[in-house]
PDB file of N, CA and C in Angstrom:
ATOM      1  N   UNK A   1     114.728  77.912 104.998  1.00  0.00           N
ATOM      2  CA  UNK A   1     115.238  78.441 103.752  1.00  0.00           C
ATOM      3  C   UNK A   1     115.587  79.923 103.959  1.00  0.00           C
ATOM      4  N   UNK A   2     116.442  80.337 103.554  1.00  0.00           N
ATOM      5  CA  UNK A   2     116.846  81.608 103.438  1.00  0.00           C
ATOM      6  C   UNK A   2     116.489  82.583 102.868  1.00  0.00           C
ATOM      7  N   UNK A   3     116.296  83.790 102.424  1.00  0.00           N
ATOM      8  CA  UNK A   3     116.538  84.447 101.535  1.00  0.00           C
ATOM      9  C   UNK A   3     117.235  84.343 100.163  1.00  0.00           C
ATOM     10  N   UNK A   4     118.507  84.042 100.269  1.00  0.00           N
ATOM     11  CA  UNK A   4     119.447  83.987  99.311  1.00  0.00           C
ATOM     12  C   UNK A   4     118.996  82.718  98.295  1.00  0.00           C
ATOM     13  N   UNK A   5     118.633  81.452  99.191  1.00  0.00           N
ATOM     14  CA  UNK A   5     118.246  79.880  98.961  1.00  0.00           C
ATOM     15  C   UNK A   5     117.129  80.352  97.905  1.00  0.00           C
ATOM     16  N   UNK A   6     116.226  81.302  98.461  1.00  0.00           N
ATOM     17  CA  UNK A   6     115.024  81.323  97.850  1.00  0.00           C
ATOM     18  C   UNK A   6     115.158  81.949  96.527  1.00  0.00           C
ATOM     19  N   UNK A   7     115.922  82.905  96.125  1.00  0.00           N
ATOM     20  CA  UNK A   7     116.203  83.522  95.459  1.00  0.00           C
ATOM     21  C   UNK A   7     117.072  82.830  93.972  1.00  0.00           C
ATOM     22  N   UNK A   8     117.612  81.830  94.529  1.00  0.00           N
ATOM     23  CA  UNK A   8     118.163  80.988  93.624  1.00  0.00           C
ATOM     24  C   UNK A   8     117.745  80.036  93.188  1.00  0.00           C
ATOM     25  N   UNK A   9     116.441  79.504  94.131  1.00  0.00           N
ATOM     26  CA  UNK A   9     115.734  78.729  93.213  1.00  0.00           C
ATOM     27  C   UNK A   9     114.869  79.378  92.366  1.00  0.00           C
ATOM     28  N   UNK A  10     114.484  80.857  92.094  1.00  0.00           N
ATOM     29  CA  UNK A  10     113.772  81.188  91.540  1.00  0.00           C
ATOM     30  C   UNK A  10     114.779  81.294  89.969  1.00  0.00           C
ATOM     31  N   UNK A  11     115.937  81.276  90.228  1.00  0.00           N
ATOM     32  CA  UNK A  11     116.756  81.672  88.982  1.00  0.00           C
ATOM     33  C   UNK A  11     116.854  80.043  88.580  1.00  0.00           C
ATOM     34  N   UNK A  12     117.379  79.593  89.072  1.00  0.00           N
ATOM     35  CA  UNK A  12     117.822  77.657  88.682  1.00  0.00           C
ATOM     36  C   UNK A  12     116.548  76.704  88.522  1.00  0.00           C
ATOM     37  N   UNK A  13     115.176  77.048  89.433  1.00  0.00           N
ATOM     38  CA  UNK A  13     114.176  76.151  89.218  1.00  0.00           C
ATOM     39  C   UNK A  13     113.494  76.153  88.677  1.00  0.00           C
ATOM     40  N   UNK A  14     112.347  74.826  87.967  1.00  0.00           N
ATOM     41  CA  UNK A  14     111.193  75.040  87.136  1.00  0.00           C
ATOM     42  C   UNK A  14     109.950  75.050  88.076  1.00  0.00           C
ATOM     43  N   UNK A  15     109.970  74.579  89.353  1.00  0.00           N
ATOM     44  CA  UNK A  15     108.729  74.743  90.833  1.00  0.00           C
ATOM     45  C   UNK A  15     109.342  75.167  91.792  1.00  0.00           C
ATOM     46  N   UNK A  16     108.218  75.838  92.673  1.00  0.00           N
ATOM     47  CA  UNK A  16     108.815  76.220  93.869  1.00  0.00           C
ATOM     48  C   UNK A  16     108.795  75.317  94.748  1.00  0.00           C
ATOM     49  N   UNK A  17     109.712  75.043  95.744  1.00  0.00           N
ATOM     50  CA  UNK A  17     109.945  74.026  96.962  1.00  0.00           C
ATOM     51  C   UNK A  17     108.381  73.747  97.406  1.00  0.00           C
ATOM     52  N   UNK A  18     108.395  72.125  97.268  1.00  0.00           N
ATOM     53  CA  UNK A  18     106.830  71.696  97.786  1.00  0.00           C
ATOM     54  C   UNK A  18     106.508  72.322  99.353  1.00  0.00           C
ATOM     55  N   UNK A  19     107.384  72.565 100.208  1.00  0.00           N
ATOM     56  CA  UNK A  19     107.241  73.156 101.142  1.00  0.00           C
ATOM     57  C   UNK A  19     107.180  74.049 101.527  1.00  0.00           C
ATOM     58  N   UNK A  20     106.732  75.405 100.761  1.00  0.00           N
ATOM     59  CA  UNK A  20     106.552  76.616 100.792  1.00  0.00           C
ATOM     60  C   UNK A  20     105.230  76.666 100.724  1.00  0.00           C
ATOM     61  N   UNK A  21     104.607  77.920 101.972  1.00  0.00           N
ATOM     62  CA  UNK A  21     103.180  77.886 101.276  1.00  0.00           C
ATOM     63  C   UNK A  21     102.543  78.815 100.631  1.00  0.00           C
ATOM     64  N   UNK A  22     102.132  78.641 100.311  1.00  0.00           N
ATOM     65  CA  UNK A  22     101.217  79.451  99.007  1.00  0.00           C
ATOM     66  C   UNK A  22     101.628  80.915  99.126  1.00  0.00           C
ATOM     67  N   UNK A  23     101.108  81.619  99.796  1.00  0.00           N
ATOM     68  CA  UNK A  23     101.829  83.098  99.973  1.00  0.00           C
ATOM     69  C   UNK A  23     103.648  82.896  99.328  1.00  0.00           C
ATOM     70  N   UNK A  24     104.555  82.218  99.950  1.00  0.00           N
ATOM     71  CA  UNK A  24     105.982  82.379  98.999  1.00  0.00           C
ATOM     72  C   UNK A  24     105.882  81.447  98.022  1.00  0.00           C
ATOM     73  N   UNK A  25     104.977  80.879  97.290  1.00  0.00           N
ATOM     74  CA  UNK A  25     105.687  80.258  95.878  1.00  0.00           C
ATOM     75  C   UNK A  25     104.745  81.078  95.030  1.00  0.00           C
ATOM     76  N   UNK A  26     103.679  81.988  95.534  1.00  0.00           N
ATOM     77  CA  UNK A  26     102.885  83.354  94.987  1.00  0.00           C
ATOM     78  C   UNK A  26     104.114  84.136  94.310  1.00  0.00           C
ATOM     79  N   UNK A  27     105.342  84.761  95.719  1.00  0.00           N
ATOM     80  CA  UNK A  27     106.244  85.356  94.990  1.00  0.00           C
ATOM     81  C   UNK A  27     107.057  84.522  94.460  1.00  0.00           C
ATOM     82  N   UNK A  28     107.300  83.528  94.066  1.00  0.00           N
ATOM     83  CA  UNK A  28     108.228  82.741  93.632  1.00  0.00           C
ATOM     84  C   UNK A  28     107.794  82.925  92.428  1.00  0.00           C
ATOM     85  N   UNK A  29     106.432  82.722  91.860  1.00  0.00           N
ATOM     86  CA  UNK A  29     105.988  82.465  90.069  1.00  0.00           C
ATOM     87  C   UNK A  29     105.982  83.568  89.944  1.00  0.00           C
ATOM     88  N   UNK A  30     105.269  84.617  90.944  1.00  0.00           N
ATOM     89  CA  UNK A  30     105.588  86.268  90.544  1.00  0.00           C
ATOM     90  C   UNK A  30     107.105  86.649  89.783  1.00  0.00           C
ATOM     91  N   UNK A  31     108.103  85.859  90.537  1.00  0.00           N
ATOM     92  CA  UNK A  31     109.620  86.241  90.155  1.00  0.00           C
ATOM     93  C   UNK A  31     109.772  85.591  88.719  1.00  0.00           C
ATOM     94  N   UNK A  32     109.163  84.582  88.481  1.00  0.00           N
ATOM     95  CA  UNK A  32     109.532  83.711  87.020  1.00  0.00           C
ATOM     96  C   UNK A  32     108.569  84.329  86.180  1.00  0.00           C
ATOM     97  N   UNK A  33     107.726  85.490  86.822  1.00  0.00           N
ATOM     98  CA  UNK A  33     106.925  85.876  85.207  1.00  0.00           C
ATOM     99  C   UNK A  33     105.474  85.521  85.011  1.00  0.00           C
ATOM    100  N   UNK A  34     105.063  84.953  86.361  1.00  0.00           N
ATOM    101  CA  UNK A  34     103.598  84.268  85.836  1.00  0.00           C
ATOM    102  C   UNK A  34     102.742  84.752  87.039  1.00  0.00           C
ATOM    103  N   UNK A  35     102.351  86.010  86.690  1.00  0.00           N
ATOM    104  CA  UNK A  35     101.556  87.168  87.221  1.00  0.00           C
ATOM    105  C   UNK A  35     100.240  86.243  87.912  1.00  0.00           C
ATOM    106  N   UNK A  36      99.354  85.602  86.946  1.00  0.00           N
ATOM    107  CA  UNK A  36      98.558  85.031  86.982  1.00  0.00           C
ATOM    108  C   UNK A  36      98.619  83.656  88.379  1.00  0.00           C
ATOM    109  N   UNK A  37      99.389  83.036  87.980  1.00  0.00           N
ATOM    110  CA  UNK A  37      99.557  82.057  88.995  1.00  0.00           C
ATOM    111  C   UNK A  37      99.475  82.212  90.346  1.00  0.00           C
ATOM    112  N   UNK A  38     100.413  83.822  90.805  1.00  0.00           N
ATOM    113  CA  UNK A  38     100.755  84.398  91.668  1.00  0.00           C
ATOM    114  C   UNK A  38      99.485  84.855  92.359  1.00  0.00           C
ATOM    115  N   UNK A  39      98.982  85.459  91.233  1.00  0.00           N
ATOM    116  CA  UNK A  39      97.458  86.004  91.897  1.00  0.00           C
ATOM    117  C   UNK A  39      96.362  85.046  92.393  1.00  0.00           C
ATOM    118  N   UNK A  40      96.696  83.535  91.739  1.00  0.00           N
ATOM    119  CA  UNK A  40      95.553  82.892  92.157  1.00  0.00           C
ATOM    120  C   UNK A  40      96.309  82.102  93.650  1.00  0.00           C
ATOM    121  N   UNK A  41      97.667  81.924  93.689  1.00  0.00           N
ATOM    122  CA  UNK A  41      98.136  81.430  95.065  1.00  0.00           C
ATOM    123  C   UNK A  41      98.058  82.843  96.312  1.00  0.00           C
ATOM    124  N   UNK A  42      97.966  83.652  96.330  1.00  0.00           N
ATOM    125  CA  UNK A  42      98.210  84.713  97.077  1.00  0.00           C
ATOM    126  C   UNK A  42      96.511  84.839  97.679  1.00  0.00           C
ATOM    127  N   UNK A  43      95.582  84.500  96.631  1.00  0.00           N
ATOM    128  CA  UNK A  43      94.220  84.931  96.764  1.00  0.00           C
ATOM    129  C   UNK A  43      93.809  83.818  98.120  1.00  0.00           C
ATOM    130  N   UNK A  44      94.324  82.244  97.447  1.00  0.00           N
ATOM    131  CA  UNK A  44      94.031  80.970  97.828  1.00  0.00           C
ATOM    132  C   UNK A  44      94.111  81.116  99.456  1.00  0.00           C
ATOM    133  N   UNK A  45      95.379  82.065 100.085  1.00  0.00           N
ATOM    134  CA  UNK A  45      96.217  81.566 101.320  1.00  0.00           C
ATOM    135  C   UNK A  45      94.658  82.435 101.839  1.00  0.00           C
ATOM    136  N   UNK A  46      93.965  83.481 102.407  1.00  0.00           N
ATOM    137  CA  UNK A  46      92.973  83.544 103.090  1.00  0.00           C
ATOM    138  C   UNK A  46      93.133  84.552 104.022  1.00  0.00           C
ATOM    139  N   UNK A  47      94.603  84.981 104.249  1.00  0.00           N
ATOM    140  CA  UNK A  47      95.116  85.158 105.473  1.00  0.00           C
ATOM    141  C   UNK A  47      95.876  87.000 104.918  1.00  0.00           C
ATOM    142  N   UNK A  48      96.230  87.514 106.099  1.00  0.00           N
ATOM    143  CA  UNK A  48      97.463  88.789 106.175  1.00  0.00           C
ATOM    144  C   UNK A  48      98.097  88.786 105.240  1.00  0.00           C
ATOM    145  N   UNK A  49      99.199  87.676 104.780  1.00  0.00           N
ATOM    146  CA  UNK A  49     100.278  87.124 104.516  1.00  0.00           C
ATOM    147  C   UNK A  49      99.727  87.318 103.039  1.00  0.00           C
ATOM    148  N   UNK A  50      98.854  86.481 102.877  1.00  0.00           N
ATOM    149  CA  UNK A  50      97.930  86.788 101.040  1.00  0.00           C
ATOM    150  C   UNK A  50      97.802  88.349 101.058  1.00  0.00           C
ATOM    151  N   UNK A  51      97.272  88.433 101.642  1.00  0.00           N
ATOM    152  CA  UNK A  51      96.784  89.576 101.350  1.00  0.00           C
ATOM    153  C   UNK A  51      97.606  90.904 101.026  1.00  0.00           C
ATOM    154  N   UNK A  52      98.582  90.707 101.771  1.00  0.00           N
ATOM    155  CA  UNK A  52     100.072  91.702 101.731  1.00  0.00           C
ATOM    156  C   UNK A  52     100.477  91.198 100.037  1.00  0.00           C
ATOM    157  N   UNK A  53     100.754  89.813  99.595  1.00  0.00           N
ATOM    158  CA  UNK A  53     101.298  89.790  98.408  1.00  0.00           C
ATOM    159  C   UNK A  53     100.067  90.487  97.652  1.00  0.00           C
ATOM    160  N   UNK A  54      99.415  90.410  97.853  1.00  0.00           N
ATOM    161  CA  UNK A  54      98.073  90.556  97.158  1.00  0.00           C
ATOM    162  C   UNK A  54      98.090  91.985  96.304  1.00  0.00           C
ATOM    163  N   UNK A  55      98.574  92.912  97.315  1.00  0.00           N
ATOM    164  CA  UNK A  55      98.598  93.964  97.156  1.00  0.00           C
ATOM    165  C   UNK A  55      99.793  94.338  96.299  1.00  0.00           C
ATOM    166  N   UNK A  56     100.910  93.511  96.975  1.00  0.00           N
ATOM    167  CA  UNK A  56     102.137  93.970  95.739  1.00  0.00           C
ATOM    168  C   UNK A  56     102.103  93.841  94.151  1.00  0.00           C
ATOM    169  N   UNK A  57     101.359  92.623  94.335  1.00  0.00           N
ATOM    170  CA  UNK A  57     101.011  91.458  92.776  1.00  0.00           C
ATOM    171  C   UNK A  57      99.915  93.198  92.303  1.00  0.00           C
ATOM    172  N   UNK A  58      99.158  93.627  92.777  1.00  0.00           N
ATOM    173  CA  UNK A  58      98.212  94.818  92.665  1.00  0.00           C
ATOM    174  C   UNK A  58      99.336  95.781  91.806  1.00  0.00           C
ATOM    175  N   UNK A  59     100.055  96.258  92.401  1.00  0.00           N
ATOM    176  CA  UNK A  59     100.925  97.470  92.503  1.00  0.00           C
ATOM    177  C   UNK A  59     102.106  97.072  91.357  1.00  0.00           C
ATOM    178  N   UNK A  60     102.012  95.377  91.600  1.00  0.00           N
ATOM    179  CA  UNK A  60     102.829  95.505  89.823  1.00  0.00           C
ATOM    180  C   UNK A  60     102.567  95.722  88.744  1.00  0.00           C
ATOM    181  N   UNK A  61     100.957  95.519  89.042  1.00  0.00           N
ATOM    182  CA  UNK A  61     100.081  95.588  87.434  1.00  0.00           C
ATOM    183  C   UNK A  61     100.012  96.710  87.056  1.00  0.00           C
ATOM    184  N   UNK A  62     100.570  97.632  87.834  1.00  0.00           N
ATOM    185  CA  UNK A  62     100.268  99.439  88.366  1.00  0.00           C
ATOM    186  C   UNK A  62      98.399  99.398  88.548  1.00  0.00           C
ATOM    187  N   UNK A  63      97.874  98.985  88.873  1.00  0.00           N
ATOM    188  CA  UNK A  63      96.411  99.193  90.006  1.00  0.00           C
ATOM    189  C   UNK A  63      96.856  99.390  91.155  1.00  0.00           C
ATOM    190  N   UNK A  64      96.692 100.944  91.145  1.00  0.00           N
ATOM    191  CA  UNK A  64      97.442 101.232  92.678  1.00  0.00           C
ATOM    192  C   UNK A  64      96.246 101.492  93.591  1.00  0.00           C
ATOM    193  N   UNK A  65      94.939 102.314  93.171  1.00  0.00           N
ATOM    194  CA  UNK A  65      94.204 101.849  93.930  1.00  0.00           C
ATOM    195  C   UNK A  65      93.277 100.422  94.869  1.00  0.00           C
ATOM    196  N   UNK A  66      93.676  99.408  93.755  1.00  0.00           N
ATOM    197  CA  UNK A  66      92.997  98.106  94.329  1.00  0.00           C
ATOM    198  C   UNK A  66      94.235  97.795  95.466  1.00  0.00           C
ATOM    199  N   UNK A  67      95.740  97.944  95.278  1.00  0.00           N
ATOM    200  CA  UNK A  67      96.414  97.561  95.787  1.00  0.00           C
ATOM    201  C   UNK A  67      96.567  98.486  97.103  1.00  0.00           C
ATOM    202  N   UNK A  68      96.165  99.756  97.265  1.00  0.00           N
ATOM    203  CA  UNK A  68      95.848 100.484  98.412  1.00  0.00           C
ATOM    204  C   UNK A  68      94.839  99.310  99.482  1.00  0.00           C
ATOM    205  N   UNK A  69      93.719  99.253  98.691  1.00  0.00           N
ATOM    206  CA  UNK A  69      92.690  97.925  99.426  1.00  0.00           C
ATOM    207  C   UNK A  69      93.610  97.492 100.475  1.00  0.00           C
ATOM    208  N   UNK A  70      94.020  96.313  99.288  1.00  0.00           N
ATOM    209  CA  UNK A  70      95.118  94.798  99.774  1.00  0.00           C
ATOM    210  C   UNK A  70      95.908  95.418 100.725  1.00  0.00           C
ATOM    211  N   UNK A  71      96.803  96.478 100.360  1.00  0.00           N
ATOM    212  CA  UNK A  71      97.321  96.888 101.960  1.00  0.00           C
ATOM    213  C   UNK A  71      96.898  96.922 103.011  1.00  0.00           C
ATOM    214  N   UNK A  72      95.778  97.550 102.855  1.00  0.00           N
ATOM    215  CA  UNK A  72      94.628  98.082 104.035  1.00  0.00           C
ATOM    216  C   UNK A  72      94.090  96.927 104.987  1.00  0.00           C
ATOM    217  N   UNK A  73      93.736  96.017 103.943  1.00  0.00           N
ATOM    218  CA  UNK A  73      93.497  94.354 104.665  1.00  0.00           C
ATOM    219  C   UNK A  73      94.306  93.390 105.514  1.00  0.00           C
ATOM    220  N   UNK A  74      95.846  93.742 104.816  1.00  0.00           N
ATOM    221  CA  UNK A  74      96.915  93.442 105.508  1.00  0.00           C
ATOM    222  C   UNK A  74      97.290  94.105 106.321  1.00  0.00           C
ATOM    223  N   UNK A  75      97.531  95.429 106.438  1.00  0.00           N
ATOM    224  CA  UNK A  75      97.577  96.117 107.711  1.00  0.00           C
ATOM    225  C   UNK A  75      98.643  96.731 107.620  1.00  0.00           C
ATOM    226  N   UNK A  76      99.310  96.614 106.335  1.00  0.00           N
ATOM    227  CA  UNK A  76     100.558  97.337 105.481  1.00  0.00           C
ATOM    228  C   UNK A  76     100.550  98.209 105.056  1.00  0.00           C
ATOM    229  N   UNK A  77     101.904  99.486 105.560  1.00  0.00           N
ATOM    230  CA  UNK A  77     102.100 100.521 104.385  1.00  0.00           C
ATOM    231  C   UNK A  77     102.004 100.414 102.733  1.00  0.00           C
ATOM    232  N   UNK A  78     101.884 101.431 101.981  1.00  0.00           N
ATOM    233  CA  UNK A  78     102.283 100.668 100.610  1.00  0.00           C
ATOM    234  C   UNK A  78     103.634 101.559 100.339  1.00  0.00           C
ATOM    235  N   UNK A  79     103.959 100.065  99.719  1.00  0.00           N
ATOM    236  CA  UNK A  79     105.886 100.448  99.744  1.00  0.00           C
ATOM    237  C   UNK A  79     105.992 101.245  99.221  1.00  0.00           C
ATOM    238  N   UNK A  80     107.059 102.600  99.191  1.00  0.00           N
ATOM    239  CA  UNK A  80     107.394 103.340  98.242  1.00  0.00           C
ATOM    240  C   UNK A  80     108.626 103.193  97.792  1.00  0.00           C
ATOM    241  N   UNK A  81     109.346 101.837  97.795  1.00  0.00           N
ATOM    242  CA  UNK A  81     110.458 101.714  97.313  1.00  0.00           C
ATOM    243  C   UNK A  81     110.208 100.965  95.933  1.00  0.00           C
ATOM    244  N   UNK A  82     111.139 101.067  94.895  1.00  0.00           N
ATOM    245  CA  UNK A  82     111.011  99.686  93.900  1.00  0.00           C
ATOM    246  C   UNK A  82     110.495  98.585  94.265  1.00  0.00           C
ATOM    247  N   UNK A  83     109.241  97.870  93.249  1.00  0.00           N
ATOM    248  CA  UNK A  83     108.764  96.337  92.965  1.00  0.00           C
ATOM    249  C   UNK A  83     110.309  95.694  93.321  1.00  0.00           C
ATOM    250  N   UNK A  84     110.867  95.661  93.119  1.00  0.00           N
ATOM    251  CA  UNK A  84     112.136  94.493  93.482  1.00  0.00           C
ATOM    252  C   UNK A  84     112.344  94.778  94.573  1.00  0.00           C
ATOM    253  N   UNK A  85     112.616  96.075  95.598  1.00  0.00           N
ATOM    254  CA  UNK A  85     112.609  95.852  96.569  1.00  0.00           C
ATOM    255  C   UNK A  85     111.604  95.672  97.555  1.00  0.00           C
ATOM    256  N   UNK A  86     110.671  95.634  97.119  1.00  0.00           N
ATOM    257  CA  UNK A  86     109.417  94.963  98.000  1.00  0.00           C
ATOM    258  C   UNK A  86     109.605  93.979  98.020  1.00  0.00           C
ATOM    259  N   UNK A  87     109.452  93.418  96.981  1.00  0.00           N
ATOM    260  CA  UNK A  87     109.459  92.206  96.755  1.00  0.00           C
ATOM    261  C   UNK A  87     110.533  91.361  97.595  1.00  0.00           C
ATOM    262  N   UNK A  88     111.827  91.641  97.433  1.00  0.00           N
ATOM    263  CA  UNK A  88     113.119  91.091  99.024  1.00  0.00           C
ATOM    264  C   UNK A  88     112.289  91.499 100.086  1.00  0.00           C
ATOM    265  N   UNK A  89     111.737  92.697 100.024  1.00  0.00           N
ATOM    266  CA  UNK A  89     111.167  92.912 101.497  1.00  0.00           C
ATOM    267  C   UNK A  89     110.337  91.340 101.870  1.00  0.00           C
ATOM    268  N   UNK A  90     109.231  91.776 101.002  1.00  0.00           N
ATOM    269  CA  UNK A  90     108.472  90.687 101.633  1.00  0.00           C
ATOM    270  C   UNK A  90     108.817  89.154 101.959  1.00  0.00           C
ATOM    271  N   UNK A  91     109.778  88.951 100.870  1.00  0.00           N
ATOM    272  CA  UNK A  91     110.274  87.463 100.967  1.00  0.00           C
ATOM    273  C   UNK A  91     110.955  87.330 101.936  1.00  0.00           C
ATOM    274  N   UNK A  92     111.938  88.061 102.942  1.00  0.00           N
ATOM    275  CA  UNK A  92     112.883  88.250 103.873  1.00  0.00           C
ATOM    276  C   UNK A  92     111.567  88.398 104.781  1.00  0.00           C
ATOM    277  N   UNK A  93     110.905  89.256 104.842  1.00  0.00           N
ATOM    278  CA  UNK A  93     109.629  88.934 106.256  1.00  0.00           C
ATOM    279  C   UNK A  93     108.868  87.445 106.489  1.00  0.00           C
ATOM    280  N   UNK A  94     108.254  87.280 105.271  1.00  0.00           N
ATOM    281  CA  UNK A  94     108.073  85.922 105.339  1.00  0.00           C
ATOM    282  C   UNK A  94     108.521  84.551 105.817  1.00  0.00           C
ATOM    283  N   UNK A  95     109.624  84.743 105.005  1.00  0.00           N
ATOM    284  CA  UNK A  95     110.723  83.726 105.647  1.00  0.00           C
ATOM    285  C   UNK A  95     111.207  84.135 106.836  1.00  0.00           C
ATOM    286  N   UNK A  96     111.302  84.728 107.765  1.00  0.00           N
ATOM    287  CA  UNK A  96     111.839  84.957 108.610  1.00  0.00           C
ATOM    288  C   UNK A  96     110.818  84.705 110.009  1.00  0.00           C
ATOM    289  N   UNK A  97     109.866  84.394 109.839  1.00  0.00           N
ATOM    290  CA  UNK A  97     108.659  84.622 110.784  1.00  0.00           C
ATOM    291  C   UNK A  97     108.843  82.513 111.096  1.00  0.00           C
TER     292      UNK A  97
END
């Protein structure tokens, strides 16, 4: 899946592709609005990958210190660009790996 692919199902779909795992359909419900969901799939994955959304899902709520943490765990700068562009960031890293 692409970038672009992903991006359009977030505009056209009511679920994210059964084949995504948890870390991208985290940002996928993140993109449709459901903060909550996001936080409990991002928590679920265990891994870097969680943990990086972890921190963004942090930094949207503006808790910038918890989301300092979540970086720290992941092993990530914390972005200083716009939530939307993190957010491509991360989905374009993800998918791309």
């Amino acid at each position: 899946m692409t970038a672009d692919d992903f991006k359009a199902s977030v505009e056209t779909g009511d679920r994210p592709d059964s084949e995504l795992n948890d870390v991208l359909k985290a940002l996928w419900y993140d993109a449709k609005g459901d903060w909550e969901k996001a936080h409990v799939l991002c928590q679920s994955a265990g891994n870097g990958d969680g943990d990086w959304v972890h921190a963004y899902l942090h930094r949207v709520e503006g808790d910038l210190p918890n989301a300092s943490y979540w970086y720290s765990r992941a092993s990530q700068s914390r972005f200083e660009g716009s939530l939307s562009e993190e957010w491509e960031s991360i989905v374009a890293a993800l998918l791309n790996r």
